[in-house]
C-alpha atoms as a PDB file:
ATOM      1  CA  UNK A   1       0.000   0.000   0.000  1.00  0.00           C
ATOM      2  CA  UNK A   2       3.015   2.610   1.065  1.00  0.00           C
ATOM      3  CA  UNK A   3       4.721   1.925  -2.393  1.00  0.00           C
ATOM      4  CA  UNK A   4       1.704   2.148  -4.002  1.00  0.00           C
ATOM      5  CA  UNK A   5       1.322   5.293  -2.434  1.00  0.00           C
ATOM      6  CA  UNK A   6       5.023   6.183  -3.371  1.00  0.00           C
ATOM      7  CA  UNK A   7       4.266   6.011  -6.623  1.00  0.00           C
ATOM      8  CA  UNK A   8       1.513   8.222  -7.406  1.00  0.00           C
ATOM      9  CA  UNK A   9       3.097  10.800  -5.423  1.00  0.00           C
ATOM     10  CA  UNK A  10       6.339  10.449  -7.963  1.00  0.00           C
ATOM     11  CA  UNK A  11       3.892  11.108 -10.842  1.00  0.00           C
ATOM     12  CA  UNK A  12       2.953  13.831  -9.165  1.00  0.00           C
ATOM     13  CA  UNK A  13       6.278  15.261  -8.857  1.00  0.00           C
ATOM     14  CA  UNK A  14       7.187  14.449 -12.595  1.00  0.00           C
ATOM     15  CA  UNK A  15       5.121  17.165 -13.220  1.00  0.00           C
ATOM     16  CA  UNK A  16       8.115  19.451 -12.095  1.00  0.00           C
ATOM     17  CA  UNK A  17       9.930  19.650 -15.176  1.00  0.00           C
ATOM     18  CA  UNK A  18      13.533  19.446 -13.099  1.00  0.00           C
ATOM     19  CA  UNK A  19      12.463  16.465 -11.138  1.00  0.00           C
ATOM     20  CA  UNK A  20      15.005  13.860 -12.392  1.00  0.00           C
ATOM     21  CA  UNK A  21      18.040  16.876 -13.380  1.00  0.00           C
ATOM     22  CA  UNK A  22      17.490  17.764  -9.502  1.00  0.00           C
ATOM     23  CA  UNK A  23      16.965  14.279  -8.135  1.00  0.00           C
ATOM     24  CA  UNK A  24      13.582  15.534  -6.731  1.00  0.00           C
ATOM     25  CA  UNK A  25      12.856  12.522  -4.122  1.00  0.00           C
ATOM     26  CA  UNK A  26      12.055  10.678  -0.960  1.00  0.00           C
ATOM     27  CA  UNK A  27      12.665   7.669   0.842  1.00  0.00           C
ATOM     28  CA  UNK A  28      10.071   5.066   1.824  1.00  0.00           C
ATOM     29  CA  UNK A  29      12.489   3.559   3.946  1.00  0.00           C
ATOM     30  CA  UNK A  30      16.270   4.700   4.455  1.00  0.00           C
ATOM     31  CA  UNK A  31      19.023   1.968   6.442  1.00  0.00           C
ATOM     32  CA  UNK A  32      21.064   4.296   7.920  1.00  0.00           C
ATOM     33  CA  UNK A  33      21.276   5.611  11.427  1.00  0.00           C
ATOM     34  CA  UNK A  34      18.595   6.269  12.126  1.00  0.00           C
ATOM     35  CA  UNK A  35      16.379   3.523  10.382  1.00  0.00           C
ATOM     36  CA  UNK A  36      13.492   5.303   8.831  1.00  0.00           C
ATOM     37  CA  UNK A  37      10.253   3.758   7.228  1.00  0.00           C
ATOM     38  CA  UNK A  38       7.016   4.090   7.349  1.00  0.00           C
ATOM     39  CA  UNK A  39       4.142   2.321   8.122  1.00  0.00           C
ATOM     40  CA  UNK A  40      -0.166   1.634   8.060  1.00  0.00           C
ATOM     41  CA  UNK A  41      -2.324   1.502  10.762  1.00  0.00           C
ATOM     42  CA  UNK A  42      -6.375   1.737  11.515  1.00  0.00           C
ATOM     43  CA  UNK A  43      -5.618   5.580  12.672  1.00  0.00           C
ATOM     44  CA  UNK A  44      -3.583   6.099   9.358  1.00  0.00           C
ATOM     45  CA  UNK A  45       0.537   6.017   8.375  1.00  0.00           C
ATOM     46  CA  UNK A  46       3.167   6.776  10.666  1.00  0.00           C
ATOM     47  CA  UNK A  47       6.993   7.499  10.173  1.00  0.00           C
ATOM     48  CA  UNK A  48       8.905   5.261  12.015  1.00  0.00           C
ATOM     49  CA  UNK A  49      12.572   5.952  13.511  1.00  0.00           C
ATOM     50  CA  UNK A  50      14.374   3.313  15.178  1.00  0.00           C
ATOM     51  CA  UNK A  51      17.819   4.765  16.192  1.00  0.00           C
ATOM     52  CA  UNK A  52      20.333   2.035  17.651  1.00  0.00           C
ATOM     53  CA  UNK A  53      17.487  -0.090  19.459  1.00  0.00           C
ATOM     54  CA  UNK A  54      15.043   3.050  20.440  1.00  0.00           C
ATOM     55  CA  UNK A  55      11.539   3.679  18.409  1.00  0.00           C
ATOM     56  CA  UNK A  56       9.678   6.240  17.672  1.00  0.00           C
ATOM     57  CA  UNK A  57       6.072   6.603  15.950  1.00  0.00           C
ATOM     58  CA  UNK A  58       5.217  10.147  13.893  1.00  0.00           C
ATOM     59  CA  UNK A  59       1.465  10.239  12.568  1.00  0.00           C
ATOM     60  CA  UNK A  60       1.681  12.117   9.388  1.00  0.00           C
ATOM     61  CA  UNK A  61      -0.957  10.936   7.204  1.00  0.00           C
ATOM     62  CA  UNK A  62      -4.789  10.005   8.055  1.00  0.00           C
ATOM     63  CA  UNK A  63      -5.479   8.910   4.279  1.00  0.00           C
ATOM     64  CA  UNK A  64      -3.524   8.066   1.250  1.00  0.00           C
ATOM     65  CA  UNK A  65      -4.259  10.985  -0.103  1.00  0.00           C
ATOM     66  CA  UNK A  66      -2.624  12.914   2.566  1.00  0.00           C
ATOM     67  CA  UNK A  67       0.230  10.531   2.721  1.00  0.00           C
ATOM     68  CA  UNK A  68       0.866  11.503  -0.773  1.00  0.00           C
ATOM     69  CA  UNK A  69       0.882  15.207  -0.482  1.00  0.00           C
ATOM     70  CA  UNK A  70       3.121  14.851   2.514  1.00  0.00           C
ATOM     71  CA  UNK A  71       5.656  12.730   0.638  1.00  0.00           C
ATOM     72  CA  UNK A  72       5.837  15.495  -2.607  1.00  0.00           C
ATOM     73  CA  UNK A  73       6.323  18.446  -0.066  1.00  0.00           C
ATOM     74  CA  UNK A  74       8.967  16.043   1.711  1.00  0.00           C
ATOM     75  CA  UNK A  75      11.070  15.493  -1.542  1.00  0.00           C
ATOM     76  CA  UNK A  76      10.281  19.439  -2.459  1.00  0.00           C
ATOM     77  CA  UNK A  77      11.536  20.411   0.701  1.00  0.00           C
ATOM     78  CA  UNK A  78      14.496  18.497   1.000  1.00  0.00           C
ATOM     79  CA  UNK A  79      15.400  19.624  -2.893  1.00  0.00           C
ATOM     80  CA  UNK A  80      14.675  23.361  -1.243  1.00  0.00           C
ATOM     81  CA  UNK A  81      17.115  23.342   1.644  1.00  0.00           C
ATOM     82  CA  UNK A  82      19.607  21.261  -0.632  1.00  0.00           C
ATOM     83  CA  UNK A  83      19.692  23.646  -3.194  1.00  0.00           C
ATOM     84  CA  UNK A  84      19.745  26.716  -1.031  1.00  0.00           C
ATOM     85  CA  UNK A  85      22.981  25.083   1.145  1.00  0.00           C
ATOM     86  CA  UNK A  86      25.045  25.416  -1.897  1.00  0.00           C
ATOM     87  CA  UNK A  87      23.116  28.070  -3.672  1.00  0.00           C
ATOM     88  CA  UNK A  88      22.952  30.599  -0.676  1.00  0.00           C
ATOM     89  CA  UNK A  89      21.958  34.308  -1.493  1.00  0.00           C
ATOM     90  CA  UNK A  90      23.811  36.416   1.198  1.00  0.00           C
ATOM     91  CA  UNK A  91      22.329  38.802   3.524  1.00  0.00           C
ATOM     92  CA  UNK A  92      19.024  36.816   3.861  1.00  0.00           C
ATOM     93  CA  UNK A  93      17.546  34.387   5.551  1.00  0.00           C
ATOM     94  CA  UNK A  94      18.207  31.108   3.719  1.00  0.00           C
ATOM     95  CA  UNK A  95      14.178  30.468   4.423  1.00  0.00           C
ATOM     96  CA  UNK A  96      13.488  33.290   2.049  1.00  0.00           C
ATOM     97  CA  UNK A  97      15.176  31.150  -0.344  1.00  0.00           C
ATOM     98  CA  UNK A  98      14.058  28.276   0.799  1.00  0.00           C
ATOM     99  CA  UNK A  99      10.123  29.477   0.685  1.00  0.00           C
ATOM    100  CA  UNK A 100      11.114  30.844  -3.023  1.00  0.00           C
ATOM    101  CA  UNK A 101      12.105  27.687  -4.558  1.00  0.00           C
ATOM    102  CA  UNK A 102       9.090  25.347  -2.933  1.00  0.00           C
ATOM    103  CA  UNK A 103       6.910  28.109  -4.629  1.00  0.00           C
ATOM    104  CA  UNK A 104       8.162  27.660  -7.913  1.00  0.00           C
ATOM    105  CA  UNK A 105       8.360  23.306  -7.627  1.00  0.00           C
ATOM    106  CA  UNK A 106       4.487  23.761  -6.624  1.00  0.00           C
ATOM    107  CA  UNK A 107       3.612  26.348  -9.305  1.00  0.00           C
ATOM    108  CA  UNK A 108       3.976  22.838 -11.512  1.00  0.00           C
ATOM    109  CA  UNK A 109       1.415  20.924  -9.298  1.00  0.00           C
ATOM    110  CA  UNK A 110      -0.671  23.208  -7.399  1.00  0.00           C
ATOM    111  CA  UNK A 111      -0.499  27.002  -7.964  1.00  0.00           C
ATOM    112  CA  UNK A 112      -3.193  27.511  -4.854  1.00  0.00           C
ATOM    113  CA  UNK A 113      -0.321  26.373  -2.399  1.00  0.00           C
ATOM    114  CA  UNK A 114       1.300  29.505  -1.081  1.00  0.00           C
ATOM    115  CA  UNK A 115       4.776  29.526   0.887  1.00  0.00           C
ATOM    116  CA  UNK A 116       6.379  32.649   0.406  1.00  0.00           C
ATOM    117  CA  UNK A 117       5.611  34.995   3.321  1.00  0.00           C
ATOM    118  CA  UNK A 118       5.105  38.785   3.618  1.00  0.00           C
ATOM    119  CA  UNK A 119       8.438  39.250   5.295  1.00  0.00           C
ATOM    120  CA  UNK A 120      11.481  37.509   6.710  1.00  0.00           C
ATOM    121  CA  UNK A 121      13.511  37.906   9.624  1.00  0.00           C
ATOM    122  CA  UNK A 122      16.890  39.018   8.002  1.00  0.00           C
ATOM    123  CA  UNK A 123      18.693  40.456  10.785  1.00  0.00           C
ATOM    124  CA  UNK A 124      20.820  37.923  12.249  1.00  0.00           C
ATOM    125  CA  UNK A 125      21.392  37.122   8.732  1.00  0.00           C
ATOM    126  CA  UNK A 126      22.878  40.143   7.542  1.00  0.00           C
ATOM    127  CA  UNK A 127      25.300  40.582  10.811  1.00  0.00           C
ATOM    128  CA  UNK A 128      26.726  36.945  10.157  1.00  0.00           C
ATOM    129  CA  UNK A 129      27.398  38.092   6.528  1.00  0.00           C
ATOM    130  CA  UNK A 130      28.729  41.527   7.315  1.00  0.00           C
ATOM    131  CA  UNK A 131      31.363  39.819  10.024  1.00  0.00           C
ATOM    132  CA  UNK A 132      32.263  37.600   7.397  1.00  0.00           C
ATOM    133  CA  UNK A 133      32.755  39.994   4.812  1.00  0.00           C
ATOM    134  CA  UNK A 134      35.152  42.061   7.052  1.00  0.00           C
ATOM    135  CA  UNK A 135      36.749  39.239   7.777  1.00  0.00           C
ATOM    136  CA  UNK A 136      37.679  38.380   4.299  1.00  0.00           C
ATOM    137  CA  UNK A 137      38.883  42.061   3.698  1.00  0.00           C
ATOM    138  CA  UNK A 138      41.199  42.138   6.548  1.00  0.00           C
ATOM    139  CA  UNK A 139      42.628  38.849   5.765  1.00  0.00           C
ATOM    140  CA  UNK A 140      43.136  39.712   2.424  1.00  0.00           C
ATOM    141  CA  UNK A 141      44.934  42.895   3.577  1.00  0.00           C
ATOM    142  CA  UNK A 142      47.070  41.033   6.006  1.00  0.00           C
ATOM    143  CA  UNK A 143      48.333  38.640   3.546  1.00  0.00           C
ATOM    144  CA  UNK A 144      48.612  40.765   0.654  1.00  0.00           C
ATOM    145  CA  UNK A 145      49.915  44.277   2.269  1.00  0.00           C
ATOM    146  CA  UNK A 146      52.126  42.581   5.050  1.00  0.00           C
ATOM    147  CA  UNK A 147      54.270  45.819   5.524  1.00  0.00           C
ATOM    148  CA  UNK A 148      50.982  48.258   6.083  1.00  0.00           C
ATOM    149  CA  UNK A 149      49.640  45.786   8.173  1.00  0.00           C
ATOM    150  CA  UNK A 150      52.231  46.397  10.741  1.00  0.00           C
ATOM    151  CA  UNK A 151      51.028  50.178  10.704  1.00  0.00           C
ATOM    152  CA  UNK A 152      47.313  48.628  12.361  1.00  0.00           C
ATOM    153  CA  UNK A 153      47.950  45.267  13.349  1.00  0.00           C
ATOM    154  CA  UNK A 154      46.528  44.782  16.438  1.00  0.00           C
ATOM    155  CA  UNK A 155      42.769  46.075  14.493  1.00  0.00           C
ATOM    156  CA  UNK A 156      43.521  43.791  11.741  1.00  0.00           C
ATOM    157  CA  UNK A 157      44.017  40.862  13.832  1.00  0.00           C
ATOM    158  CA  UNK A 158      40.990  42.015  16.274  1.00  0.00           C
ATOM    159  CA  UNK A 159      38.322  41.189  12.936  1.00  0.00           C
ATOM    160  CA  UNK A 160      40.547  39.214  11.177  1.00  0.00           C
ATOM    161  CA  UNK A 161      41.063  36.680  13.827  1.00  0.00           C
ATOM    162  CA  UNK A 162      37.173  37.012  15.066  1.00  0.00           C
ATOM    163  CA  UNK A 163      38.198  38.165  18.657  1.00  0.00           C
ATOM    164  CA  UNK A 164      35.045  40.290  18.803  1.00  0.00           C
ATOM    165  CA  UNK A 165      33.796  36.849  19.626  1.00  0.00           C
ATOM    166  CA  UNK A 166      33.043  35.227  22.667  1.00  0.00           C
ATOM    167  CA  UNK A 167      34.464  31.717  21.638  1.00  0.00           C
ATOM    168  CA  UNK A 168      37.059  30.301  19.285  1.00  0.00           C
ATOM    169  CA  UNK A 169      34.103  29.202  17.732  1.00  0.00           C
ATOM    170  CA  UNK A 170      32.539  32.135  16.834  1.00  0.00           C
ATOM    171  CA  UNK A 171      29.608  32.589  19.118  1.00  0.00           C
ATOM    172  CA  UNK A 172      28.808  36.298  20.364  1.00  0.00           C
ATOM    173  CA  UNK A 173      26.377  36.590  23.200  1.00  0.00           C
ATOM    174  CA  UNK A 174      25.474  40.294  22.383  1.00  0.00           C
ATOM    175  CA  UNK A 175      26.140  40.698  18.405  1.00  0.00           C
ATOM    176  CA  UNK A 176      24.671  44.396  18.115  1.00  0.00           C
ATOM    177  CA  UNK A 177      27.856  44.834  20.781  1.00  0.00           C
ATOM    178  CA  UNK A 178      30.291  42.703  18.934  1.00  0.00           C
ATOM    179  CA  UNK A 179      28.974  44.731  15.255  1.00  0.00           C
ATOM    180  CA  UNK A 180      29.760  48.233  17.147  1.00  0.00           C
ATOM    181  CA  UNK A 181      33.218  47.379  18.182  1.00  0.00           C
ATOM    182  CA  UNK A 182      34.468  45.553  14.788  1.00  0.00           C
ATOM    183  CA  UNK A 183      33.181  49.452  13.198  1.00  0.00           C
ATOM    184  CA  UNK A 184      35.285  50.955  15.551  1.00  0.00           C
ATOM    185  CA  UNK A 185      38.531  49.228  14.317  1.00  0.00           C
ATOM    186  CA  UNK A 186      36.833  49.410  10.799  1.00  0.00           C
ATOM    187  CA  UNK A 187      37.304  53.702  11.281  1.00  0.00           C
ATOM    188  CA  UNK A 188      40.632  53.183  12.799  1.00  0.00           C
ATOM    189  CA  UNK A 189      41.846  51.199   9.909  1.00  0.00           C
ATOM    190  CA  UNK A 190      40.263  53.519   7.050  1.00  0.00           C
ATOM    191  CA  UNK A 191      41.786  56.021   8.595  1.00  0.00           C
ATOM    192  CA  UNK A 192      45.124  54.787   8.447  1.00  0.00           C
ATOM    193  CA  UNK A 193      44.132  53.387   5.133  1.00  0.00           C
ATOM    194  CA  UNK A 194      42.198  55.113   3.287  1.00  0.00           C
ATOM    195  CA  UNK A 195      42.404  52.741   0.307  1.00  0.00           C
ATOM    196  CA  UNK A 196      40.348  49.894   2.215  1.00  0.00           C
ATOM    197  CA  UNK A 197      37.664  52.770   2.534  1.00  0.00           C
ATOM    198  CA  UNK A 198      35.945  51.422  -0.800  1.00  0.00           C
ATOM    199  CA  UNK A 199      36.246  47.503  -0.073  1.00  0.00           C
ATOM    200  CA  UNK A 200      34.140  48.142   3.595  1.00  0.00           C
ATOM    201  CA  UNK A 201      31.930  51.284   2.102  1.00  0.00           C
ATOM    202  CA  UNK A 202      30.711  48.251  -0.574  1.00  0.00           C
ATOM    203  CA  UNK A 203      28.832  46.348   2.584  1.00  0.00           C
ATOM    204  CA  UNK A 204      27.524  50.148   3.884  1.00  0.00           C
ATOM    205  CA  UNK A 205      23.788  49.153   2.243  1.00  0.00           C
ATOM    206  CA  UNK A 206      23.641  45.990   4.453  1.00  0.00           C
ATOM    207  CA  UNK A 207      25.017  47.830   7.849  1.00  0.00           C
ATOM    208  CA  UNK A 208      22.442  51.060   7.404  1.00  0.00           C
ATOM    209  CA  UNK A 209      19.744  47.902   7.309  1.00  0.00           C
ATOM    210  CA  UNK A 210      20.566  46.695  10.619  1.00  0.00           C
ATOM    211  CA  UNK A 211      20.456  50.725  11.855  1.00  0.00           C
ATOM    212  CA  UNK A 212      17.003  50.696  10.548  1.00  0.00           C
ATOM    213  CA  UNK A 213      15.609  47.684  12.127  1.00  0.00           C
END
């Protein structure tokens, strides 16, 4: 019954004219870690996990017909965050993106369905880009001007080596905080050189975005 199932929701998605170029699927039953299949009973289908001995039941379906809608948006999905992970549009939020391309895979199958939203949180978004942005300046400078560098090394170093960080790792427990000191080294290193001025002043759009939320 599940396969049968299986099938008519792969008919369904054939209807997406990138199906097989994108490898638009799902799984009926994956033997990895952990075990995933699925399975019928009276009250409808569940998803079954069994992870190294321990099982767990997910209802997701109270009719065929709803098992087969949830198995096309599970392939569409999964083809959505796969292809935003290497597609990523910066200064976002990747669900934007994500919301964008399950729009147009469902446009093919059923125009009513609507995913995009009226607005996105991009804020935490557009810091994490912006940090790594200046980061990729002042490393560049640091490699490639090694005698100027010496002129404003210990502001280099401070964004170049993340240390407006909390943890080697990255993690800032205030990032507004983190954002204002980073500019402060960012003026103190224009200022010393100028010619960096127009390498930061390109990511100005995204910081006056973050004044205005």
């Amino acid at each position: 019954m599940i396969e049968e199932l299986a099938r008519e929701a792969r008919k369904i998605l054939r209807k997406i004219p990138f199906f097989e170029q994108e490898k638009i699927d799902f799984d009926t039953y994956d033997n990895g870690d952990p075990v995933v299949f699925y399975e019928e009973s009276k009250s409808g289908f569940y998803k079954v996990i069994n992870e190294r001995g321990n099982s767990r039941r997910e209802y997701v379906a109270k009719t065929g017909d709803e098992l087969i809608s949830f198995f096309v948006e599970e392939a569409i999905k999964n083809f959505a965050f796969r292809y935003e992970l290497t597609h990523r549009r910066k200064f976002e939020s990747n669900l934007r993106q994500v919301d964008e391309i399950m729009q147009k895979c469902y446009n093919y199958i059923d125009p009513t369905k609507k995913f995009i939203k009226d607005s996105y949180d991009d804020e935490i978004h557009i810091y994490l880009d912006l940090f790594r942005e200046y980061k990729r300046i002042t490393k560049n400078f640091r490699k490639e001007q090694p005698i100027k560098y010496q002129n404003i090394k210990n502001d280099i170093d401070f964004i170049a080596d993340g240390k407006y960080a909390d943890s080697p790792y990255g993690g800032m427990s205030d990032v507004p905080k983190s954002m204002t000191m980073v500019r402060e080294r960012i003026k103190t290193i224009v200022e010393i050189c100028p010619e960096l001025k127009n390498e930061f002043d390109a990511f100005e759009k995204y910081y006056e975005k973050l004044v205005n939320y």
